[in-house]
N, C-alpha and C. Protein backbone atom coordinates (compact mmCIF):
# COMPACT_ATOMS: atom_id res chain seq x y z
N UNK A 1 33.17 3.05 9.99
CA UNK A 1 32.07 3.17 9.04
C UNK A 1 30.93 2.25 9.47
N UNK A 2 29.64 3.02 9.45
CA UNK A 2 28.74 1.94 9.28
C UNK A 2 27.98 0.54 8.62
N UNK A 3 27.72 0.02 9.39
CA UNK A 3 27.18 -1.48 8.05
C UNK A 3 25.89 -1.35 7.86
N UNK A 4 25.63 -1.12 6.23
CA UNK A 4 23.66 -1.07 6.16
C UNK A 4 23.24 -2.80 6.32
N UNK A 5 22.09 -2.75 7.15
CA UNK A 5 21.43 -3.35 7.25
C UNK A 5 19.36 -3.26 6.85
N UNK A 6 19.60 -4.51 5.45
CA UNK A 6 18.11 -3.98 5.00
C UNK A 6 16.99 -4.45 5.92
N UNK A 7 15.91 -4.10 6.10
CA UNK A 7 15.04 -3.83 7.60
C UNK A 7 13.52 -3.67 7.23
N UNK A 8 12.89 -4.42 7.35
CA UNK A 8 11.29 -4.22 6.57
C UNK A 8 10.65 -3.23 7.71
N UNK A 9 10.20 -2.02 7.02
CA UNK A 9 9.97 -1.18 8.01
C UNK A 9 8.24 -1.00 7.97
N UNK A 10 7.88 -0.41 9.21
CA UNK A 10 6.46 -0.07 9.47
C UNK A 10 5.83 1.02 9.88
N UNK A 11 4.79 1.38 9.59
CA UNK A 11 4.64 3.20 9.29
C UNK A 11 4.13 3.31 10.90
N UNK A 12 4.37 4.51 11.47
CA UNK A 12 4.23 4.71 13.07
C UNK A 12 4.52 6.16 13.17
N UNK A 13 3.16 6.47 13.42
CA UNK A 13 3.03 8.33 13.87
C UNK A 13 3.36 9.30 15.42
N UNK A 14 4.64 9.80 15.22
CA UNK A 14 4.87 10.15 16.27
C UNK A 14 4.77 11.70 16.35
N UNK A 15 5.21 12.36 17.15
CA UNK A 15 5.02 14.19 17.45
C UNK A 15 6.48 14.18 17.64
N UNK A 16 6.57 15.20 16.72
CA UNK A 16 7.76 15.88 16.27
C UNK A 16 7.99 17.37 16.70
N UNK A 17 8.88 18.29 16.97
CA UNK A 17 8.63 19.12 16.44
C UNK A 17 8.56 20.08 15.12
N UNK A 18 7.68 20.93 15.24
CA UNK A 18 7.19 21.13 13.64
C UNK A 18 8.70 22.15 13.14
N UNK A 19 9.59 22.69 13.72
CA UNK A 19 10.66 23.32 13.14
C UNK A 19 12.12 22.18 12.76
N UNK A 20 11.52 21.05 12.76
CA UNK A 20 12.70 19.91 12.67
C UNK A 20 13.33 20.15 11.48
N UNK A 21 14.92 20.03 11.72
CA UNK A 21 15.08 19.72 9.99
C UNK A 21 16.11 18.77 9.97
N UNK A 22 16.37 17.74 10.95
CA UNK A 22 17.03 16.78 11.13
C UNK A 22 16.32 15.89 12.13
N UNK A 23 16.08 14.64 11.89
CA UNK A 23 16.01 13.58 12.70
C UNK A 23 16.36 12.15 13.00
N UNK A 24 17.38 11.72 14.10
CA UNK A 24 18.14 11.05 14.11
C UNK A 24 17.03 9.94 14.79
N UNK A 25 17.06 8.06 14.73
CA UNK A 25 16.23 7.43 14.82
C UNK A 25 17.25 6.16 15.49
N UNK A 26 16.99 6.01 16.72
CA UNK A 26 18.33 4.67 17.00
C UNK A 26 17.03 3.59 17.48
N UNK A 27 17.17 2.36 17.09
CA UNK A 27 16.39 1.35 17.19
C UNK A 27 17.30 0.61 17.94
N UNK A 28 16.67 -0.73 18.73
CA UNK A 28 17.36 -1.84 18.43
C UNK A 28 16.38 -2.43 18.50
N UNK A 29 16.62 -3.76 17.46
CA UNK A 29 15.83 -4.70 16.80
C UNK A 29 16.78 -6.12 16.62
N UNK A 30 15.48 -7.17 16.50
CA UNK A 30 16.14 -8.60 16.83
C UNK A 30 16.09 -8.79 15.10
N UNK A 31 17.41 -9.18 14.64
CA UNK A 31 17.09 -9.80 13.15
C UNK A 31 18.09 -10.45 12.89
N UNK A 32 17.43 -11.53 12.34
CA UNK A 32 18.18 -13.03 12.27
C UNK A 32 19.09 -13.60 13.27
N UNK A 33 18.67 -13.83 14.21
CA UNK A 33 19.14 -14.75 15.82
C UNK A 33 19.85 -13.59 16.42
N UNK A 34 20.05 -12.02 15.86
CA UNK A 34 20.74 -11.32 16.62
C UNK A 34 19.87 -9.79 17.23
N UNK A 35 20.67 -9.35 18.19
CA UNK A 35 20.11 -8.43 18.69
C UNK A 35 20.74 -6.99 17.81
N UNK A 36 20.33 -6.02 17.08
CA UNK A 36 21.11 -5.23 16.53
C UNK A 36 20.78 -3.25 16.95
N UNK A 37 21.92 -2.96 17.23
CA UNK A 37 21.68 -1.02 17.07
C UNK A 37 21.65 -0.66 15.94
N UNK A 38 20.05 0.12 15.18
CA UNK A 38 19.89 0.10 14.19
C UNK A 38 20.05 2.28 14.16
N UNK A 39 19.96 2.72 13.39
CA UNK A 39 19.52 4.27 13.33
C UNK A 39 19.12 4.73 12.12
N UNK A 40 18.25 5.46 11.36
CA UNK A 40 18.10 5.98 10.87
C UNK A 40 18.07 7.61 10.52
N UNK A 41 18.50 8.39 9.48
CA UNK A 41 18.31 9.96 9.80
C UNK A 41 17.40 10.38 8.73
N UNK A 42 16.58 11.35 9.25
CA UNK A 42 15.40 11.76 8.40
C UNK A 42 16.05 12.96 8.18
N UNK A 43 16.29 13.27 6.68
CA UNK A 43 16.63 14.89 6.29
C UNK A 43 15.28 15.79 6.14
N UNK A 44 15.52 16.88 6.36
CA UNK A 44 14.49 18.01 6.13
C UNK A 44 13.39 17.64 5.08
N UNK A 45 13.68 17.02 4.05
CA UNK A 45 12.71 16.85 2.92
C UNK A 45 12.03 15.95 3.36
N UNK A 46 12.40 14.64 4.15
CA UNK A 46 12.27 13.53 4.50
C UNK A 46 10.51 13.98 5.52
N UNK A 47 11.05 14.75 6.47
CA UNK A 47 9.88 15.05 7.31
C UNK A 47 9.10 16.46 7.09
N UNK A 48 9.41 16.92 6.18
CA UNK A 48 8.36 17.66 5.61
C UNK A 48 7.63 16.99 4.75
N UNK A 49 7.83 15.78 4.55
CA UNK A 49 7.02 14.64 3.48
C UNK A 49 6.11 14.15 4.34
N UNK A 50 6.73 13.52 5.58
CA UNK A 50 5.88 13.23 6.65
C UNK A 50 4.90 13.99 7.13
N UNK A 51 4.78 15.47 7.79
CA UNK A 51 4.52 15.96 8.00
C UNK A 51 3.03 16.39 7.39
N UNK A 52 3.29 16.69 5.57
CA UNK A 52 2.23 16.96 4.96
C UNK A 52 1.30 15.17 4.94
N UNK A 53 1.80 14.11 4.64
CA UNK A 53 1.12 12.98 4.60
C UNK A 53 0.16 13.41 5.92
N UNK A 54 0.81 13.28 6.97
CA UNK A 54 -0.06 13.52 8.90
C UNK A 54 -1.23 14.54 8.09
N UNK A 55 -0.97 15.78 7.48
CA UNK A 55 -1.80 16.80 7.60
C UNK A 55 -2.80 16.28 6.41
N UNK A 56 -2.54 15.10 5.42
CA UNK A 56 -3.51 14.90 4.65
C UNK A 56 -4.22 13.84 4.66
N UNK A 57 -4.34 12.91 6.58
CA UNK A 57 -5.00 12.17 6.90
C UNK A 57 -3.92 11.07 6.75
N UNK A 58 -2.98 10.85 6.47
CA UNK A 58 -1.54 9.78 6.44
C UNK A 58 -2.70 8.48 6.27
N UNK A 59 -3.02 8.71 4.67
CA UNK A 59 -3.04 7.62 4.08
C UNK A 59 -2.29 7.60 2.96
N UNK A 60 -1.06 5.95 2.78
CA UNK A 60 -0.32 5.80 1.90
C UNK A 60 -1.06 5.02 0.84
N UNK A 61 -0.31 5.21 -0.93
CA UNK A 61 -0.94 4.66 -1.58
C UNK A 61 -0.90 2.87 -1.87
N UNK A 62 -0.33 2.37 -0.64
CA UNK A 62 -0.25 1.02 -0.77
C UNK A 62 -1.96 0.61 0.55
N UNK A 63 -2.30 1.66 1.22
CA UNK A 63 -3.16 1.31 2.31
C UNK A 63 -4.99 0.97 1.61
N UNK A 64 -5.72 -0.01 1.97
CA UNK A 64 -6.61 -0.22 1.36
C UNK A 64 -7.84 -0.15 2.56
N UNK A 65 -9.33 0.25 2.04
CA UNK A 65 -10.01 0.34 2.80
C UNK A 65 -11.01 -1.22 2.54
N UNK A 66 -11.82 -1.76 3.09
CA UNK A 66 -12.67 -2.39 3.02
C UNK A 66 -14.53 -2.63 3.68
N UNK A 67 -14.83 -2.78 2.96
CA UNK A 67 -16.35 -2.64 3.36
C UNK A 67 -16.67 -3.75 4.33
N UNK A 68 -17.35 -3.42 5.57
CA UNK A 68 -17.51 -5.03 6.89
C UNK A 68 -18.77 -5.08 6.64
N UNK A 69 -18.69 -5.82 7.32
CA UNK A 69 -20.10 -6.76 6.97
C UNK A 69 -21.65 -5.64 7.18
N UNK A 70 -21.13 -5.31 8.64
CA UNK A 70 -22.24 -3.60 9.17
C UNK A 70 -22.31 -3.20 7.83
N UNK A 71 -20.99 -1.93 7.23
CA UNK A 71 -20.68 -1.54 6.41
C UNK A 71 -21.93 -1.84 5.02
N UNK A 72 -22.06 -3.39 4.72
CA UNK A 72 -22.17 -3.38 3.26
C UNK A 72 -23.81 -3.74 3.59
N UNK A 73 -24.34 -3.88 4.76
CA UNK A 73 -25.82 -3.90 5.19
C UNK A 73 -26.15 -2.84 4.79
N UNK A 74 -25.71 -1.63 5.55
CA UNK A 74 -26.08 -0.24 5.73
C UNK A 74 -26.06 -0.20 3.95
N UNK A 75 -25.01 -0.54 3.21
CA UNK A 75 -25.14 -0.39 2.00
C UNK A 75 -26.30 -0.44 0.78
N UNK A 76 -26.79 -2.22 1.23
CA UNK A 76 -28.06 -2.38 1.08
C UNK A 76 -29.23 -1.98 1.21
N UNK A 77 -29.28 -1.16 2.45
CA UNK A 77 -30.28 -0.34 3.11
C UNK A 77 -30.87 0.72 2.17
N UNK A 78 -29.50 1.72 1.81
CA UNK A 78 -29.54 2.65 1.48
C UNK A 78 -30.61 2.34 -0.55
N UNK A 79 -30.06 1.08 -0.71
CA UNK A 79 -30.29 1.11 -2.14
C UNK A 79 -31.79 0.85 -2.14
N UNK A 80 -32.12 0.21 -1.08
CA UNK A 80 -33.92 -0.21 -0.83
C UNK A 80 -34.59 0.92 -0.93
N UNK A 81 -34.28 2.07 -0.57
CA UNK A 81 -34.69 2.89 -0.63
C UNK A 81 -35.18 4.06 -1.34
């Protein structure tokens, strides 16, 4: 049997193919002084979730935009006007 190991994960867009309905994910990763074989499996629902996020610009609702410095000039600009 396997041992879960919890794993702070990070969002990363890869090419799939689009008829997938299984995807198996083997990592290895260094956590806590050790080296570990990690895997994950994405079920059908899993990457048809993915899939539509990619097709709706894969922005999540934790991701934030911010105005730069250019950005909030041009901003100003616009209101002078």
């Amino acid at each position: 049997m396997d041992e879960e190991v919890n794993l702070t994960e990070h969002r990363a867009m890869v090419y799939l193919p689009e008829n997938s309905v299984e995807i198996e994910i083997n990592c290895k990763v260094f956590n806590d002084g050790e080296l570990l074989n990690v895997r994950k499996v994405l079920k059908m629902s899993d990457i048809r979730d993915a899939f539509q996020k990619a097709d709706d610009g894969y922005i999540d609702d934790e991701d934030r935009f911010v105005l730069t410095e250019k950005g909030l000039k041009w901003l100003e600009e616009q209101k002078e006007e």
